[in-house]
Protein backbone atom coordinates (compact mmCIF):
# COMPACT_ATOMS: atom_id res chain seq x y z
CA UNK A 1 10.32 84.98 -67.68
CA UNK A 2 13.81 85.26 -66.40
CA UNK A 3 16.36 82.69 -66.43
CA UNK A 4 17.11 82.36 -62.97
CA UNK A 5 13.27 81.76 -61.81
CA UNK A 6 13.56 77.85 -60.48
CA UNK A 7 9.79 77.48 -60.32
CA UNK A 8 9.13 73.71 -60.67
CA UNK A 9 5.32 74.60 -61.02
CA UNK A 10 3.59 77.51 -62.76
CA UNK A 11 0.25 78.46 -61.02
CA UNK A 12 -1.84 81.53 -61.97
CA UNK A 13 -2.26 83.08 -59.11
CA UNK A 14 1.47 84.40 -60.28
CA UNK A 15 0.10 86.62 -62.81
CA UNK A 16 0.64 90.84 -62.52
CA UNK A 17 -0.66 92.79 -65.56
CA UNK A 18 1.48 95.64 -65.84
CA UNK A 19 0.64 98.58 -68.20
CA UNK A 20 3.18 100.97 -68.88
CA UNK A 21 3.28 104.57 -69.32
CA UNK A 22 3.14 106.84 -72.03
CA UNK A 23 4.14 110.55 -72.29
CA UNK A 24 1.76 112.89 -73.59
CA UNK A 25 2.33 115.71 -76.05
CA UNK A 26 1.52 119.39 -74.54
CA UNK A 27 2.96 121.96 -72.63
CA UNK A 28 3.48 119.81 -69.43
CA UNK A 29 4.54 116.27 -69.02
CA UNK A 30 1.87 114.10 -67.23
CA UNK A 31 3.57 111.50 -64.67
CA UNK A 32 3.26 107.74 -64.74
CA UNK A 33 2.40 105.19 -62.58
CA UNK A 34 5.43 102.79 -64.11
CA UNK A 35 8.04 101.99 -65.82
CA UNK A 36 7.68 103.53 -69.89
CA UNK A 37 7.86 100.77 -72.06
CA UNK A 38 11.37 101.44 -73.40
CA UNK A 39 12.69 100.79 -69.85
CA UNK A 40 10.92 98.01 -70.22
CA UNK A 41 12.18 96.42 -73.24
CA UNK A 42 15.58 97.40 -73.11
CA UNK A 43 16.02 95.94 -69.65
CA UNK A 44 16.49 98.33 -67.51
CA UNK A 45 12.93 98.15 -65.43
CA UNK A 46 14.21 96.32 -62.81
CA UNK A 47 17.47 94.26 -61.38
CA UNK A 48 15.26 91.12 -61.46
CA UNK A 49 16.32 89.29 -64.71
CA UNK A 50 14.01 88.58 -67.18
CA UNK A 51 13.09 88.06 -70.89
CA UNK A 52 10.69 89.37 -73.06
CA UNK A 53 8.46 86.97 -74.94
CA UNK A 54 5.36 88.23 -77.65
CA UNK A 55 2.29 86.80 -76.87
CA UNK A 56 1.61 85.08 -80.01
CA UNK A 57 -1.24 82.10 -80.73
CA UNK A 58 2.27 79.51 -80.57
CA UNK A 59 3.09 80.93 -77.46
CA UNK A 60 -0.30 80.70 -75.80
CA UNK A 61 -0.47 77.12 -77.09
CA UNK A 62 2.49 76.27 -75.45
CA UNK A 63 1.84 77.60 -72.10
CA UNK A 64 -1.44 75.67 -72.17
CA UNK A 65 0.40 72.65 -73.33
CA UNK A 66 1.74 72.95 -69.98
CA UNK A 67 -0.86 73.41 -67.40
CA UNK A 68 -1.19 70.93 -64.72
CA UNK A 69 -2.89 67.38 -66.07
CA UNK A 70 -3.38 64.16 -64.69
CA UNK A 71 -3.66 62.53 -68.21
CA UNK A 72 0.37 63.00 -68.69
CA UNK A 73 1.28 61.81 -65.66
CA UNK A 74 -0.77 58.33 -65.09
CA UNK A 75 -0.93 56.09 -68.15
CA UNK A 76 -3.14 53.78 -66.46
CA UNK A 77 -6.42 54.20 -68.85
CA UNK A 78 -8.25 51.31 -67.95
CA UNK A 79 -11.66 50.83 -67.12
CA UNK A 80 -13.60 49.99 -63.87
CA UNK A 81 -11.37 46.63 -62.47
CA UNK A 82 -12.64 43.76 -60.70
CA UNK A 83 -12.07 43.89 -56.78
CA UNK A 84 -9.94 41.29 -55.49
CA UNK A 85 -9.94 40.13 -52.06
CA UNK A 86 -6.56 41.60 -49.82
CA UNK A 87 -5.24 41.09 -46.44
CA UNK A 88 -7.31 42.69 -43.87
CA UNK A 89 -10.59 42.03 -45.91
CA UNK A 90 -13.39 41.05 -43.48
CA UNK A 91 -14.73 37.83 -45.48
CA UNK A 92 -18.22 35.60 -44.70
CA UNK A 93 -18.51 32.58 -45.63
CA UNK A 94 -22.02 30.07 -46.21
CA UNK A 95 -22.32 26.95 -47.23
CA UNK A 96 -25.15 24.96 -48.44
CA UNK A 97 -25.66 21.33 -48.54
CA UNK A 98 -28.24 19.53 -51.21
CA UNK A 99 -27.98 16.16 -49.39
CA UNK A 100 -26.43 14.45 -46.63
CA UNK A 101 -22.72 14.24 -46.19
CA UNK A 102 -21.68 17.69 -44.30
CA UNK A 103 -24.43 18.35 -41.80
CA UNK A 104 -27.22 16.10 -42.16
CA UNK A 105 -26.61 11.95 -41.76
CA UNK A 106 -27.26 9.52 -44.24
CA UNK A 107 -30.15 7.57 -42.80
CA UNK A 108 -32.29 10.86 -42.03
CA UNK A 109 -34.89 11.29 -43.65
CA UNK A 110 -35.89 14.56 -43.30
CA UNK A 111 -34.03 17.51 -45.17
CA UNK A 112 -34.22 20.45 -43.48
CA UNK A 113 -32.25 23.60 -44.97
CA UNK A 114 -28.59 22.45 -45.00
CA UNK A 115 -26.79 25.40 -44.13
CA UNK A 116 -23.68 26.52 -42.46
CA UNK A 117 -22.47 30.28 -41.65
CA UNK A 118 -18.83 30.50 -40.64
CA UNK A 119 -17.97 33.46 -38.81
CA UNK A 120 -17.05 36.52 -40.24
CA UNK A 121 -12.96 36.45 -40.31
CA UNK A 122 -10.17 38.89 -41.39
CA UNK A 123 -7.93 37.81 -44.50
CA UNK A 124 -4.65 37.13 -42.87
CA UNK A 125 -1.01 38.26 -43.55
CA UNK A 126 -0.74 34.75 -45.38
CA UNK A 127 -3.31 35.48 -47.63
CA UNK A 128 -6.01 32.96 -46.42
CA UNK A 129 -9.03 32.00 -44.12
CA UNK A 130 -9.87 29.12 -42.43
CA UNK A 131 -13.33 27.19 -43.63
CA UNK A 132 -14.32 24.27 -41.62
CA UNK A 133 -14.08 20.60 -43.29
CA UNK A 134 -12.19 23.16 -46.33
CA UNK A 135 -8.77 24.01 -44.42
CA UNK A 136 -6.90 27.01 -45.58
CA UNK A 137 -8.22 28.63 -48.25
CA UNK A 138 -5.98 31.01 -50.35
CA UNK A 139 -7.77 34.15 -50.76
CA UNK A 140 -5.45 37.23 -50.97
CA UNK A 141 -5.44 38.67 -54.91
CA UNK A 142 -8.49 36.90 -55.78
CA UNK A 143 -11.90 37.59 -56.99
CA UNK A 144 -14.74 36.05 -54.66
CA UNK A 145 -15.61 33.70 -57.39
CA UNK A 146 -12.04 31.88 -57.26
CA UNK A 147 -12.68 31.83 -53.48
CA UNK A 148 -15.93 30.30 -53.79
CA UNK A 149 -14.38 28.12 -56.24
CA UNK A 150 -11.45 26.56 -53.99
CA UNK A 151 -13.74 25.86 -51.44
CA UNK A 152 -16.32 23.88 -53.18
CA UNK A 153 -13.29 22.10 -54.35
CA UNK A 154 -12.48 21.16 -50.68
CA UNK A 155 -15.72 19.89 -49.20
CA UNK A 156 -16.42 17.70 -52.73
CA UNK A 157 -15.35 14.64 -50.64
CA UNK A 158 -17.62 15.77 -47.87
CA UNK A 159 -20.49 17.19 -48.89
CA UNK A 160 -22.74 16.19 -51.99
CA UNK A 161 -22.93 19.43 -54.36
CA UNK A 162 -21.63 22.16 -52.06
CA UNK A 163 -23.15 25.42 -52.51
CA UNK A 164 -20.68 28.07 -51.48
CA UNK A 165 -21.32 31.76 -51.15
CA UNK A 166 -18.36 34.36 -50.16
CA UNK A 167 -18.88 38.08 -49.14
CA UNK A 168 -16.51 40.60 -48.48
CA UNK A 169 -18.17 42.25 -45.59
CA UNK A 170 -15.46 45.21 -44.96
CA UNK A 171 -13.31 46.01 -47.79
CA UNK A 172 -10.33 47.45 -46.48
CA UNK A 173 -7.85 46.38 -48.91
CA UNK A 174 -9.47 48.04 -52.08
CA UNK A 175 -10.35 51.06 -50.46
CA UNK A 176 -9.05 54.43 -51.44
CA UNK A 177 -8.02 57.57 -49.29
CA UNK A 178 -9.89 61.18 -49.98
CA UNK A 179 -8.92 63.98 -47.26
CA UNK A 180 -8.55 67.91 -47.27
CA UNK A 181 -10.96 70.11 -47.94
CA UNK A 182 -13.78 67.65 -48.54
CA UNK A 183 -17.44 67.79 -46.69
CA UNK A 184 -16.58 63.78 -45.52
CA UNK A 185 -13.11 62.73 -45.93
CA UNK A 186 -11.66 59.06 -45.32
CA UNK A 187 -11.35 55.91 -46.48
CA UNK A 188 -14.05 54.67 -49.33
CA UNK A 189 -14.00 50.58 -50.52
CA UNK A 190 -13.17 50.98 -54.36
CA UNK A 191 -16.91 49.92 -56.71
CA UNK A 192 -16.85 47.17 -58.74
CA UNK A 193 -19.05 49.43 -61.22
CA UNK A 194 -15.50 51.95 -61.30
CA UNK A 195 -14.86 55.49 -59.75
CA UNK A 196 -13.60 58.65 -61.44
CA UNK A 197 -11.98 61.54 -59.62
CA UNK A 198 -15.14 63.55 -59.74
CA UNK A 199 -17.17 60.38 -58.78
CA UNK A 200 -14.54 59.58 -55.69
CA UNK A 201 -14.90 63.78 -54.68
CA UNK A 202 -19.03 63.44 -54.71
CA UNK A 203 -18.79 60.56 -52.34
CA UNK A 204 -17.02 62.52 -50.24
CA UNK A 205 -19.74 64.93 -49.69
CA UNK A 206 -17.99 67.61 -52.41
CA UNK A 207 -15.51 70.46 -52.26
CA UNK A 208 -16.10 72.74 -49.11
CA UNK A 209 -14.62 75.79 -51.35
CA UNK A 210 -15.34 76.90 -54.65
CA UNK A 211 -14.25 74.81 -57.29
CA UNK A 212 -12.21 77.17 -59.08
CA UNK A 213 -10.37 78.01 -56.03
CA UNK A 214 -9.65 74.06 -55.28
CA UNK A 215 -6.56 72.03 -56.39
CA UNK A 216 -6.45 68.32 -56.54
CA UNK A 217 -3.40 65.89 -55.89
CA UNK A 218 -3.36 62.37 -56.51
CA UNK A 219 -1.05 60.05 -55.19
CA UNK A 220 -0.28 56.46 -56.52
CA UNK A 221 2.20 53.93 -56.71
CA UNK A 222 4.90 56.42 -55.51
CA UNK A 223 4.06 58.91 -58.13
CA UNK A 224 1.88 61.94 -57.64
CA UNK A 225 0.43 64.57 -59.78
CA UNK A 226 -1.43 67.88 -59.19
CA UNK A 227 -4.77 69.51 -61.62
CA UNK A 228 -6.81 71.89 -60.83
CA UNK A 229 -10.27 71.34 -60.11
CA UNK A 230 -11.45 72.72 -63.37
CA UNK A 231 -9.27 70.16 -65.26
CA UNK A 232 -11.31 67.51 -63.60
CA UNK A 233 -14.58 69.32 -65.10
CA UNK A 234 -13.70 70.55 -68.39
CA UNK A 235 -11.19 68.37 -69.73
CA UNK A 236 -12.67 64.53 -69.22
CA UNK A 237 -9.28 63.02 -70.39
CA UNK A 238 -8.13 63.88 -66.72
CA UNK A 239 -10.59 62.78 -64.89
CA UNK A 240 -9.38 58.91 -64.18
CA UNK A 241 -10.82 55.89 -62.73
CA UNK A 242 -9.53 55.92 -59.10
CA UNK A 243 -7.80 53.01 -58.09
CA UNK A 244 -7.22 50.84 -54.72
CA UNK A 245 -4.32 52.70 -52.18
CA UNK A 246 -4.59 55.36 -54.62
CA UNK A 247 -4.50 58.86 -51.77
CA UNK A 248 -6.92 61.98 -53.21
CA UNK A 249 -5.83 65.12 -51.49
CA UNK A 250 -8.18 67.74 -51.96
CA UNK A 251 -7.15 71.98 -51.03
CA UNK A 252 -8.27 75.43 -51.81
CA UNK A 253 -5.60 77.99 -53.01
CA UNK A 254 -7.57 81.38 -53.90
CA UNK A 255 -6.70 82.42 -57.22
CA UNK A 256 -5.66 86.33 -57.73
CA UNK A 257 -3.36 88.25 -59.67
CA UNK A 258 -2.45 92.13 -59.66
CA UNK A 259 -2.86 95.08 -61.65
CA UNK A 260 0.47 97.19 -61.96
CA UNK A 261 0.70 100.55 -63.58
CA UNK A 262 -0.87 102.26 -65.63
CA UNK A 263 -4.56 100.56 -64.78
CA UNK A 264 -7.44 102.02 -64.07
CA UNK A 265 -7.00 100.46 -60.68
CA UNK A 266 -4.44 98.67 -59.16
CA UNK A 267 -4.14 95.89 -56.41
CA UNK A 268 -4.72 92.12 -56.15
CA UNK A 269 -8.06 90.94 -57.85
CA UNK A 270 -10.08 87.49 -57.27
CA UNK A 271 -10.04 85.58 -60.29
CA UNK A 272 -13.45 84.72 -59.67
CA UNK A 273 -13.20 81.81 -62.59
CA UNK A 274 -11.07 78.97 -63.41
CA UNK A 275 -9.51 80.70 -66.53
CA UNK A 276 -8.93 84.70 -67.10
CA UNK A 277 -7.80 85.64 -70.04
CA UNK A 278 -5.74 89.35 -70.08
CA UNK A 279 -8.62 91.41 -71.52
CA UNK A 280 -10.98 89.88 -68.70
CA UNK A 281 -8.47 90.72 -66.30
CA UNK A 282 -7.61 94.14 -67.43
CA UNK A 283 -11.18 94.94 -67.36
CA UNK A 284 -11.53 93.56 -63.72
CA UNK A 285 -8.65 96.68 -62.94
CA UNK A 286 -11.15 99.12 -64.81
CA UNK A 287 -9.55 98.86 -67.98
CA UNK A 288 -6.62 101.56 -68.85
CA UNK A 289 -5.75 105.26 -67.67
CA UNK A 290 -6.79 107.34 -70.18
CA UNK A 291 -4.63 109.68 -69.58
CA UNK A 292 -1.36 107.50 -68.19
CA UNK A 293 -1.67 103.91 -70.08
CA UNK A 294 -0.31 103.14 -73.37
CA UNK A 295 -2.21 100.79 -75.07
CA UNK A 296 0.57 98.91 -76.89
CA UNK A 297 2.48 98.47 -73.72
CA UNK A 298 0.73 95.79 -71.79
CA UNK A 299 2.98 93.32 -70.03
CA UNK A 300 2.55 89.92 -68.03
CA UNK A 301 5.03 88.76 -65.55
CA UNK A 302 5.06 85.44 -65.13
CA UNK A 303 7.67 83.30 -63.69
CA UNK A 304 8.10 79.75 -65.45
CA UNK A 305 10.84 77.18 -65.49
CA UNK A 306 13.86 77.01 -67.40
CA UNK A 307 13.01 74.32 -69.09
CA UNK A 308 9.51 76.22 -70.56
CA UNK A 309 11.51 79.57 -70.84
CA UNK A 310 14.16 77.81 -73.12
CA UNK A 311 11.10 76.46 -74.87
CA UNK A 312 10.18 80.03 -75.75
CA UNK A 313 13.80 81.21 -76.82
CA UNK A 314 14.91 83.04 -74.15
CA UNK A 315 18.62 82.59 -74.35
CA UNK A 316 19.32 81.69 -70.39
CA UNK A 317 22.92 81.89 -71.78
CA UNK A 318 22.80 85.31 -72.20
CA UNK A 319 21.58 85.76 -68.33
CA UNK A 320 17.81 86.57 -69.40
C-alpha cells in the first residue's frame, strides 16, 4: 500500500498473493522464485513504494468498512412513493354523467349511459391538459386522484354529480433507465407497489454474465455510486427502492488475481466467487512450494488510496 498509489477505487481484481522464499539448510542452496522476505520488509523488493501493513482482524474490518455500498452514498430510505403525473405523461380522461346537464337534455326522458371519453393527450410543458366544458387542468406533480379531483370541480356547474376517471396510459415521466449488460435494457414506468435494484434488474430480463463478475452503477440526482452485484444480494441495506430518472447501469468486469512466488503455481486465477479470502486463494495456486515457500512470508499487494493507507498508519510522510 504505497503512498503514491492515487487509486480513487479499490477493486479486487487488484489482488497478487506473493509468497516469498526461504533458504534451506544443506549442502546446496535451493533457488527461489522471489524476493526472501527480508528484502521484503526492509524495502528493498522493488523501486515501487510501498508500506507494510499486518493483516490483523482491525485491519480486515477496515478494508471491508470500505468496499463499494450504495447504502453510504444515497440517504434516500424511503419506501415505495406514489407516482405523480409529469410532462410527457400520456393521460385519458372519462367522464360520467348521473343526470342531465353535460350530455343528455333536460326534458329527455330516457337515460342512456352518460359517458364521455376525451382523447388520449400528452401532459404539456405547462403542466396541464385540456378537458372539454373543464378548461385547463393542472396536472404536472400530481397524483391522478388530485386530477380527477380538479376536474369534477370544473364541470359541477355543468354536469349533475360528475363522475371522473383519469389514467395514465404511458408513463414516461416516472420511468427509470436500466442498460448494459442486461437481457432487456430500457426505459421501465416506476410501480406504484415500489422497485428495488434487484427488482428493477429482474425486469430487465437479468444479468447476461455471472453475477459475481457484474458491477452495478446507479445514477441519481447528479450523484452516482458503484456496488458490486453481490452487495445487492447479500447485504439488503444496499439494495434501494429505485426511483423516477434514476439511470441503472449494469457491466461485467471478470474478477482475478495472481499468484507470485513461491506458489505452487503461479499466474492469474478466476475468482470464481464474489469474495476470496487468502487461504481460498492460495489454495486455488496449489497451495505452497514445499521446497521454495516460507510459510510465514505470505504477502498481498494491494493498492488503496491515501486516504485508507493513512487510515492504516502508513506514514505517507515518510514516502511509504
Amino acid at each position: 500500500m504505497g503512498g503514491s498509489m492515487t487509486f480513487s477505487r479499490r477493486f479486487p481484481l487488484g489482488l497478487v498473493v506473493a509468497v516469498a522464499g526461504a533458504i534451506l539448510s544443506g549442502c546446496g542452496i535451493t533457488p527461489v522464485s522471489g524476493p526472501e522476505s527480508w528484502d521484503i520488509t526492509k524495502g528493498t523488493e522493488t523501486e515501487l513504494p510501498y508500506g507494510l501493513v499486518k493483516l490483523r482482524p482491525d485491519t480486515i474490518n477496515l478494508l471491508a468498512a470500505r468496499e463499494p455500498r450504495l447504502v453510504g452514498t444515497f440517504s434516500d430510505r424511503r419506501g415505495p412513493q406514489t407516482v405523480v403525473i409529469g410532462v410527457g405523461d400520456i393521460v385519458g380522461v372519462t367522464i360520467f354523467d348521473t343526470g342531465a346537464g353535460l350530455f343528455v337534455p333536460g326534458d329527455t326522458g330516457i337515460r342512456p349511459s352518460n359517458v364521455i371519453t376525451v382523447p388520449p393527450q400528452a401532459v404539456g410543458v405547462d403542466g396541464n391538459i385540456t378537458v372539454p366544458s373543464a378548461g385547463i387542468i393542472p396536472a404536472k406533480g400530481h397524483t391522478v386522484a388530485q386530477v380527477q379531483q380538479s376536474i369534477v370541480a370544473a364541470l359541477k356547474n355543468r354536469a349533475l354529480e360528475p363522475n371522473v376517471v383519469v389514467t395514465i396510459l404511458d408513463q414516461r415521466a416516472s420511468a427509470y433507465t436500466i442498460l448494459g449488460d442486461v437481457r432487456a435494457s430500457g426505459r421501465f414506468p416506476v410501480l406504484q407497489s415500489g422497485e428495488r435494484l434487484l427488482d428493477a434488474i429482474g425486469r430487465a430480463g437479468g444479468l447476461l454474465g455471472q453475477g459475481n463478475e457484474s458491477w452495478v452503477v446507479l445514477e441519481r440526482q447528479g450523484r452516482r455510486a458503484l456496488v458490486p452485484f453481490g452487495a445487492l444480494v447479500d447485504e439488503p441495506a444496499n439494495n434501494i427502492y429505485v426511483r423516477p430518472q434514476d439511470t441503472i447501469y449494469v457491466y461485467r468486469e471478470p474478477q482475478t488475481f495472481l499468484a507470485l512466488g513461491a506458489a505452487g503455481r503461479q499466474g492469474q486465477f478466476a475468482f470464481d466467487a464474489w469474495r476470496v479470502s487468502l487461504s481460498e486463494a492460495i489454495a486455488k495456486a496449489t497451495g505452497l512450494s514445499d521446497l521454495q515457500a516460507n510459510p510465514a512470508a505470505v504477502f498481498i499487494y494491494r493498492g488503496e488510496t491515501r486516504e485508507v493507507a493513512r487510515e492504516l498508519g502508513i506514514d505517507l510522510d515518510a514516502g511509504a
